[in-house]
N, C-alpha and C. Protein backbone atom coordinates (compact mmCIF):
# COMPACT_ATOMS: atom_id res chain seq x y z
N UNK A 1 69.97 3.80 17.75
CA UNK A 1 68.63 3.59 17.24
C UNK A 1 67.60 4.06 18.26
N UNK A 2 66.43 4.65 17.45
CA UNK A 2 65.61 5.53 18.58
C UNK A 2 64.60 3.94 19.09
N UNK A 3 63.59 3.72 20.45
CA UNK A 3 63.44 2.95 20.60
C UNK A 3 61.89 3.05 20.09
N UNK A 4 61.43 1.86 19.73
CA UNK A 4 59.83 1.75 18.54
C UNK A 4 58.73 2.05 19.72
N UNK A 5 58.13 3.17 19.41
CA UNK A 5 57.15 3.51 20.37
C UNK A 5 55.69 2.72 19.87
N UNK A 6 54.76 2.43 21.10
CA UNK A 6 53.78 1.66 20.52
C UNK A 6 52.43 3.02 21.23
N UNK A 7 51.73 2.72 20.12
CA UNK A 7 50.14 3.47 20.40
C UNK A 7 49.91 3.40 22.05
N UNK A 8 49.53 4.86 22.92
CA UNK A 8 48.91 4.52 23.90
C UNK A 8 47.49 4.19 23.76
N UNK A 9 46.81 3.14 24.57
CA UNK A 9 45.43 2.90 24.42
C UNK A 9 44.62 4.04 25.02
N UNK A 10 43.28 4.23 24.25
CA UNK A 10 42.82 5.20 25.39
C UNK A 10 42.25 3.90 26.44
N UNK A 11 41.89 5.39 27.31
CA UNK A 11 41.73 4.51 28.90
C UNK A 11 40.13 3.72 29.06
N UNK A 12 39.42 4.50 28.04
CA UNK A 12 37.69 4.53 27.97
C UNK A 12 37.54 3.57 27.29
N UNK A 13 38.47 2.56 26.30
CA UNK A 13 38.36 1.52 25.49
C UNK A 13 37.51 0.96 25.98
N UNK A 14 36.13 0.30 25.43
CA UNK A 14 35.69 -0.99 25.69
C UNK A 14 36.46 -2.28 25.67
N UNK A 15 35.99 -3.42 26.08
CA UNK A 15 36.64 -4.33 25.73
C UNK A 15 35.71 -5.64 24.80
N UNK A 16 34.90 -5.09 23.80
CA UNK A 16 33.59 -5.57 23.10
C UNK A 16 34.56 -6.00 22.39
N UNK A 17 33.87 -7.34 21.55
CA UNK A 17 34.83 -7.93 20.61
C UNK A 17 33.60 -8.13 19.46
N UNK A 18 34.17 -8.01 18.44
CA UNK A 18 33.13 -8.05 17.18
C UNK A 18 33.31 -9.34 16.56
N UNK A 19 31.68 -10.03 17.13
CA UNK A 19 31.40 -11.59 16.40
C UNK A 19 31.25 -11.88 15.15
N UNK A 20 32.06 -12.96 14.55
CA UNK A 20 31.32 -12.77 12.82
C UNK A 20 29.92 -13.86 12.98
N UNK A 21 29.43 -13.31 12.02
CA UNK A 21 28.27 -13.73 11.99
C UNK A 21 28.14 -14.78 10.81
N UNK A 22 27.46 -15.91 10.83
CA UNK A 22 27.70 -16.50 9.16
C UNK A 22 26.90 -15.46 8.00
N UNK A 23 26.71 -16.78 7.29
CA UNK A 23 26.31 -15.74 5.90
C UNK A 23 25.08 -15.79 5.88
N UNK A 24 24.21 -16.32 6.75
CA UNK A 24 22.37 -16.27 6.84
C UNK A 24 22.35 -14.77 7.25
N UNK A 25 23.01 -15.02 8.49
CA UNK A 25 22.78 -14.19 9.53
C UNK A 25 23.17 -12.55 9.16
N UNK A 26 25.14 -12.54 8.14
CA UNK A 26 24.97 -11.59 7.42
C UNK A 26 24.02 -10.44 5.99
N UNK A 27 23.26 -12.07 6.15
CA UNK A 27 22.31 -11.54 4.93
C UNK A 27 20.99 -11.11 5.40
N UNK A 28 20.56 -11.73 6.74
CA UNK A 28 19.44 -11.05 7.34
C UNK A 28 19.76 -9.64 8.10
N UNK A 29 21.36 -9.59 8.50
CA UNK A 29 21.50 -8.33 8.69
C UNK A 29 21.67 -7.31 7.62
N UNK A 30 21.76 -7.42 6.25
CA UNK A 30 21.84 -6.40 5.43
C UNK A 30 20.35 -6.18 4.87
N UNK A 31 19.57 -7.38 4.60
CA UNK A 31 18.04 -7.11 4.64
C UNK A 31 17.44 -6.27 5.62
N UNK A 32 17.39 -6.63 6.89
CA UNK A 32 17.16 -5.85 8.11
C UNK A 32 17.38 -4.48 8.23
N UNK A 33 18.78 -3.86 7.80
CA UNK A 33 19.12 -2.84 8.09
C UNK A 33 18.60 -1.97 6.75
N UNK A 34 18.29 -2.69 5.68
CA UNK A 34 17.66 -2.12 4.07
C UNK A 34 16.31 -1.61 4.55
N UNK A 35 15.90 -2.38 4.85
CA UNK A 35 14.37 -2.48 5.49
C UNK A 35 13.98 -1.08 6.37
N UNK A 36 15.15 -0.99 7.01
CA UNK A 36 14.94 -0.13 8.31
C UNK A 36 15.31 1.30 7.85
N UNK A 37 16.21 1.64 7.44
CA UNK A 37 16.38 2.60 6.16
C UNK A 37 15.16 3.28 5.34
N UNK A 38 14.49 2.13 4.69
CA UNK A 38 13.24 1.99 4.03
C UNK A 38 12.48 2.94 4.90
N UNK A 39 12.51 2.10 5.84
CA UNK A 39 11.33 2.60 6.90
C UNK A 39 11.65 3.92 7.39
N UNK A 40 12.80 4.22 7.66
CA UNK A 40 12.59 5.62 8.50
C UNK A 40 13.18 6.83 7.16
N UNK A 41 13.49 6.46 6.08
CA UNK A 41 14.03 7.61 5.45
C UNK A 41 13.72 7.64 4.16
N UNK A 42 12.14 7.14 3.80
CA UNK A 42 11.68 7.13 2.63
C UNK A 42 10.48 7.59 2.68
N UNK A 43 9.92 8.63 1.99
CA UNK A 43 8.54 9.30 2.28
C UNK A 43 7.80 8.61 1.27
N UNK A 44 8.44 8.14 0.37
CA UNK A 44 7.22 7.52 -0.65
C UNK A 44 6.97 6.17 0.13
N UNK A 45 7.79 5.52 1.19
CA UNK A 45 6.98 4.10 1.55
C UNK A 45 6.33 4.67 3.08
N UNK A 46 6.23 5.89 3.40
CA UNK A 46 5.81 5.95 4.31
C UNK A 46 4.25 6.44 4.18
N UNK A 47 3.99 6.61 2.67
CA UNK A 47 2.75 6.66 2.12
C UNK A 47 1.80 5.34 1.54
N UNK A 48 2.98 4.51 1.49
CA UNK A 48 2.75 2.97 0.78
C UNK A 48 2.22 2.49 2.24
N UNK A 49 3.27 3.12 3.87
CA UNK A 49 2.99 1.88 4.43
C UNK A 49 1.39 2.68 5.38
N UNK A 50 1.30 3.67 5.07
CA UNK A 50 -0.71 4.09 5.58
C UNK A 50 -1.45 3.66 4.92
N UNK A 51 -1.52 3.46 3.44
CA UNK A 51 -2.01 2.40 2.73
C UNK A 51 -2.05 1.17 3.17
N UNK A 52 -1.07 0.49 3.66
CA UNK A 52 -0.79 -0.86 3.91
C UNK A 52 -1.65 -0.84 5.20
N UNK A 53 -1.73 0.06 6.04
CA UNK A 53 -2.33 -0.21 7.08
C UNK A 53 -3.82 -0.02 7.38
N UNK A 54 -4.23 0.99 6.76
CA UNK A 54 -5.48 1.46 5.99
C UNK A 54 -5.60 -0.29 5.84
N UNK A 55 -5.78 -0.77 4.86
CA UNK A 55 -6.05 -2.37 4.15
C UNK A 55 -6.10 -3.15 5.00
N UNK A 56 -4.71 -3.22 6.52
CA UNK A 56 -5.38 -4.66 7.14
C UNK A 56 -5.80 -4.09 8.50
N UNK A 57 -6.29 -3.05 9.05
CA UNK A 57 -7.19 -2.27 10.30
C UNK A 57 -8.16 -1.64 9.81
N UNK A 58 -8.59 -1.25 8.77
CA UNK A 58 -9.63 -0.54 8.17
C UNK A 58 -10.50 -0.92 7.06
N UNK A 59 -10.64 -2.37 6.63
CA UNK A 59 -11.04 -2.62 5.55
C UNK A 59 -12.74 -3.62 5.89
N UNK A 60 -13.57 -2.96 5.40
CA UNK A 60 -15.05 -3.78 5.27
C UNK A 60 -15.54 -3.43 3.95
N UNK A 61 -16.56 -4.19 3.69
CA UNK A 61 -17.51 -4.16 2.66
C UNK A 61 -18.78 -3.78 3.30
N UNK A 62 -19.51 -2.35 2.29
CA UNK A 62 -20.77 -2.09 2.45
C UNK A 62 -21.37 -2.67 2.27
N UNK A 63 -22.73 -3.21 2.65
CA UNK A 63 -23.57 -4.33 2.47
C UNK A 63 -24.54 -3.42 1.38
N UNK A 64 -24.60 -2.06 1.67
CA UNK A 64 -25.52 -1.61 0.70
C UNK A 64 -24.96 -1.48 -0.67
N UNK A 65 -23.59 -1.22 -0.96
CA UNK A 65 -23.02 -1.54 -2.23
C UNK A 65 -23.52 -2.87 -3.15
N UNK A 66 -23.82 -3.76 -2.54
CA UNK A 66 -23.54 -5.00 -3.19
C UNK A 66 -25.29 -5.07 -3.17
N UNK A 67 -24.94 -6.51 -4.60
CA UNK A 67 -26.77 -6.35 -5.18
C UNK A 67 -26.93 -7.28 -4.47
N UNK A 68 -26.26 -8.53 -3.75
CA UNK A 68 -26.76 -10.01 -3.17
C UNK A 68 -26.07 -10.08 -2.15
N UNK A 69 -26.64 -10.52 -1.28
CA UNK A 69 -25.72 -11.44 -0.34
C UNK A 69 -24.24 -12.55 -0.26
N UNK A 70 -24.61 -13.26 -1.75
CA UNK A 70 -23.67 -13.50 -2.08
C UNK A 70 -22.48 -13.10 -2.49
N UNK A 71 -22.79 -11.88 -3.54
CA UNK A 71 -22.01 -11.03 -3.76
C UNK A 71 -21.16 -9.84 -2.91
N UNK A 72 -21.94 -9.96 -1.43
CA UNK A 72 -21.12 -9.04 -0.22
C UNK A 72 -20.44 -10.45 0.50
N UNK A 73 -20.35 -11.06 0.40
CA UNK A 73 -19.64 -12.42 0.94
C UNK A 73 -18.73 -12.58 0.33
N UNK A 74 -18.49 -12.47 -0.79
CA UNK A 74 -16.93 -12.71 -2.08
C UNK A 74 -16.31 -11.63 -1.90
N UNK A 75 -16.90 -10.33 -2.02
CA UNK A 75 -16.30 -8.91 -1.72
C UNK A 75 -15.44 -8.91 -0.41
N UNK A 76 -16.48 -9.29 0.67
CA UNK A 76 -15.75 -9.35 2.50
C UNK A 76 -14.64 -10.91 2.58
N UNK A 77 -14.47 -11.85 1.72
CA UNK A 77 -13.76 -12.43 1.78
C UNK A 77 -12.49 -12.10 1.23
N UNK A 78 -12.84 -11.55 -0.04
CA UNK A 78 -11.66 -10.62 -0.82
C UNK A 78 -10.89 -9.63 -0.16
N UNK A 79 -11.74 -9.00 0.88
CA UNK A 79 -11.23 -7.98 1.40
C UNK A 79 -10.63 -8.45 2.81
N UNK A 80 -10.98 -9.32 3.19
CA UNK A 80 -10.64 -10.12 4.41
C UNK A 80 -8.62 -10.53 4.18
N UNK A 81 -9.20 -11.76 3.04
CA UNK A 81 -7.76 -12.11 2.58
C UNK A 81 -6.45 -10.78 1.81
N UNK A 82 -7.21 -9.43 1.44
CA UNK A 82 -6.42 -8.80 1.08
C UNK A 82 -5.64 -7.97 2.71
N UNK A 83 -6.69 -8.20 3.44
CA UNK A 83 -6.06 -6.99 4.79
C UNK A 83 -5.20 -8.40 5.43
N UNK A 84 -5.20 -9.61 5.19
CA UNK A 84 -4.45 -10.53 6.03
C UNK A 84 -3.16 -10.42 4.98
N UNK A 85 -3.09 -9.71 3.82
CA UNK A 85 -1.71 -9.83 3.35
C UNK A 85 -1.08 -8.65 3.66
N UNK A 86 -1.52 -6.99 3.52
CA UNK A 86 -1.07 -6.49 4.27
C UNK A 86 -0.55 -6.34 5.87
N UNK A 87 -0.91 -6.96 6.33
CA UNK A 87 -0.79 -7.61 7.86
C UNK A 87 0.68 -8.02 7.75
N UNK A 88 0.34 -9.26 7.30
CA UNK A 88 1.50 -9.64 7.00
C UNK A 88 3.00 -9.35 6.40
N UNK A 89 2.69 -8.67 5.44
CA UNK A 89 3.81 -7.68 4.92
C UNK A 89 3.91 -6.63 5.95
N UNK A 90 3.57 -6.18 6.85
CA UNK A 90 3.88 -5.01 7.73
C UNK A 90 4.68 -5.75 8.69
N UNK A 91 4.28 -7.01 9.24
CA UNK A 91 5.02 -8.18 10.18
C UNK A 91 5.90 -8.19 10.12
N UNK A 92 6.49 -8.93 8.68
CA UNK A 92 7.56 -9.50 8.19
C UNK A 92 8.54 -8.23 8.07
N UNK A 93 7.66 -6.98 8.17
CA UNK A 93 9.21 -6.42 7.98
C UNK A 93 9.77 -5.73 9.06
N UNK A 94 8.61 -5.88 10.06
CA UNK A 94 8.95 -5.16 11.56
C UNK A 94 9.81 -6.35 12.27
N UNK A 95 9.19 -7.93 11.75
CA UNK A 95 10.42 -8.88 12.66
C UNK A 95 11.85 -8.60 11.82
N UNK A 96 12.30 -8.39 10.65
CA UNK A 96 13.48 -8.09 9.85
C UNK A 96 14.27 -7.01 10.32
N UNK A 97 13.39 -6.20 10.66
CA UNK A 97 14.42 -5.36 11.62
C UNK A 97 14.58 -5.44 12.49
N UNK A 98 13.63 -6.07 13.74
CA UNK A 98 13.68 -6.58 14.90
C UNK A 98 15.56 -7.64 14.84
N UNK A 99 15.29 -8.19 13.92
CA UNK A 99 16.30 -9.23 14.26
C UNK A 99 17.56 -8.72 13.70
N UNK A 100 17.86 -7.86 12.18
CA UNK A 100 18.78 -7.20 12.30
C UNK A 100 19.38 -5.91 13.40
N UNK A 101 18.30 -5.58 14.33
CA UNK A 101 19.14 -4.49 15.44
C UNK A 101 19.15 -6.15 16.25
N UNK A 102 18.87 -7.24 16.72
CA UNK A 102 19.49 -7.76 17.35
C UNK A 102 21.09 -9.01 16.98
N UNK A 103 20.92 -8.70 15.66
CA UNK A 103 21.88 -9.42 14.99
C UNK A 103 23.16 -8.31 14.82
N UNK A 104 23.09 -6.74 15.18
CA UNK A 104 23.85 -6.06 15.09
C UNK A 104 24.75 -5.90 16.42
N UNK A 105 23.17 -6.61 17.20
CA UNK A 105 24.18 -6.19 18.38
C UNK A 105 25.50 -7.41 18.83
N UNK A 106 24.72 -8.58 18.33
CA UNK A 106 25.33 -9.42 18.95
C UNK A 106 27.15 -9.61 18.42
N UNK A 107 26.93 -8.51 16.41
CA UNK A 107 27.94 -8.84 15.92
C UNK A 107 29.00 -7.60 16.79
N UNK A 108 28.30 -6.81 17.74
CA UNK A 108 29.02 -5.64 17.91
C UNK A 108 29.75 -5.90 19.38
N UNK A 109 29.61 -7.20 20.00
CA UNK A 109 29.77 -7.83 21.18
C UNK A 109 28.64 -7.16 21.90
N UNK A 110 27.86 -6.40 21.73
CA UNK A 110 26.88 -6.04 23.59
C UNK A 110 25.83 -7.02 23.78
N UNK A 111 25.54 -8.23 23.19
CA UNK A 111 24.80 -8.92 23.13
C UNK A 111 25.94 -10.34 22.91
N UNK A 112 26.31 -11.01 24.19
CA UNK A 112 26.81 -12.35 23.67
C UNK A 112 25.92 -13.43 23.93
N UNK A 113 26.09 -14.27 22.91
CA UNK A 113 25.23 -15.14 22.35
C UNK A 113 26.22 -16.51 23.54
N UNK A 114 25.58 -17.58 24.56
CA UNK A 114 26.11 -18.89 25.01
C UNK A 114 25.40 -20.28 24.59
N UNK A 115 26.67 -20.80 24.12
CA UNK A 115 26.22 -22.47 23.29
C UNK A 115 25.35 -22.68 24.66
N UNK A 116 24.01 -23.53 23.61
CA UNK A 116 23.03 -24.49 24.58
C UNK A 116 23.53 -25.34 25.55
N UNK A 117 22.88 -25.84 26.30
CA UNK A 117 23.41 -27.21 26.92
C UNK A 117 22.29 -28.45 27.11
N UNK A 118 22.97 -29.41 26.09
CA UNK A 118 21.69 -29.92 26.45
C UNK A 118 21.87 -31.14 26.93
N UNK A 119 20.92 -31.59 28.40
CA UNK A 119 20.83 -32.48 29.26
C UNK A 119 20.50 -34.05 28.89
């Protein structure tokens, strides 16, 4: 009988071990990485997101547009609360990827995660 040869390792192997992650964490990493995708390889949201930014760095009300004072006060509040939602939607999706490249790393071992200790 010939004798059972086993795989040589290569020599350059890391020795990274791949963490599982639960199922939050897998689901903020598939959001995250959707997101990020989104972001770098879609020309129609990369027109959505100059718009988006246009709205919460660029947005006032002419005072000469408006017939009252009152009426440029509802307008600049409108426009106030509309640039604080774009804001926000630009946030939420820069921390989503923020945390899926750090949720990738940690599942990829270069990032190990150590239990707290608490005193």
């Amino acid at each position: 009988m010939a004798a059972k040869q086993t795989p040589q390792r290569d020599k350059k192997q890391t020795n990274k071990v791949e963490i599982l992650l639960s199922k939050e964490e897998e689901k903020e990493l598939a959001e995250g990485q959707s997101l990020y995708e989104m972001d770098k390889n879609n020309p129609g949201w990369q027109i959505i997101k100059e718009w988006l930014i246009g709205a919460a760095y660029h947005s006032w009300v002419d005072p000469r547009l408006t017939k009252s004072k009152k009426q440029w006060e509802w307008q600049e509040l409108n426009a106030f609360h509309a640039s604080n939602n774009a804001k926000e939607l630009l946030e939420e999706i820069a921390k989503a990827v923020s945390q899926a490249e750090y949720l990738d790393k940690v599942k990829s071992g270069e990032i190990q995660r150590k239990n707290m200790k608490i005193r």
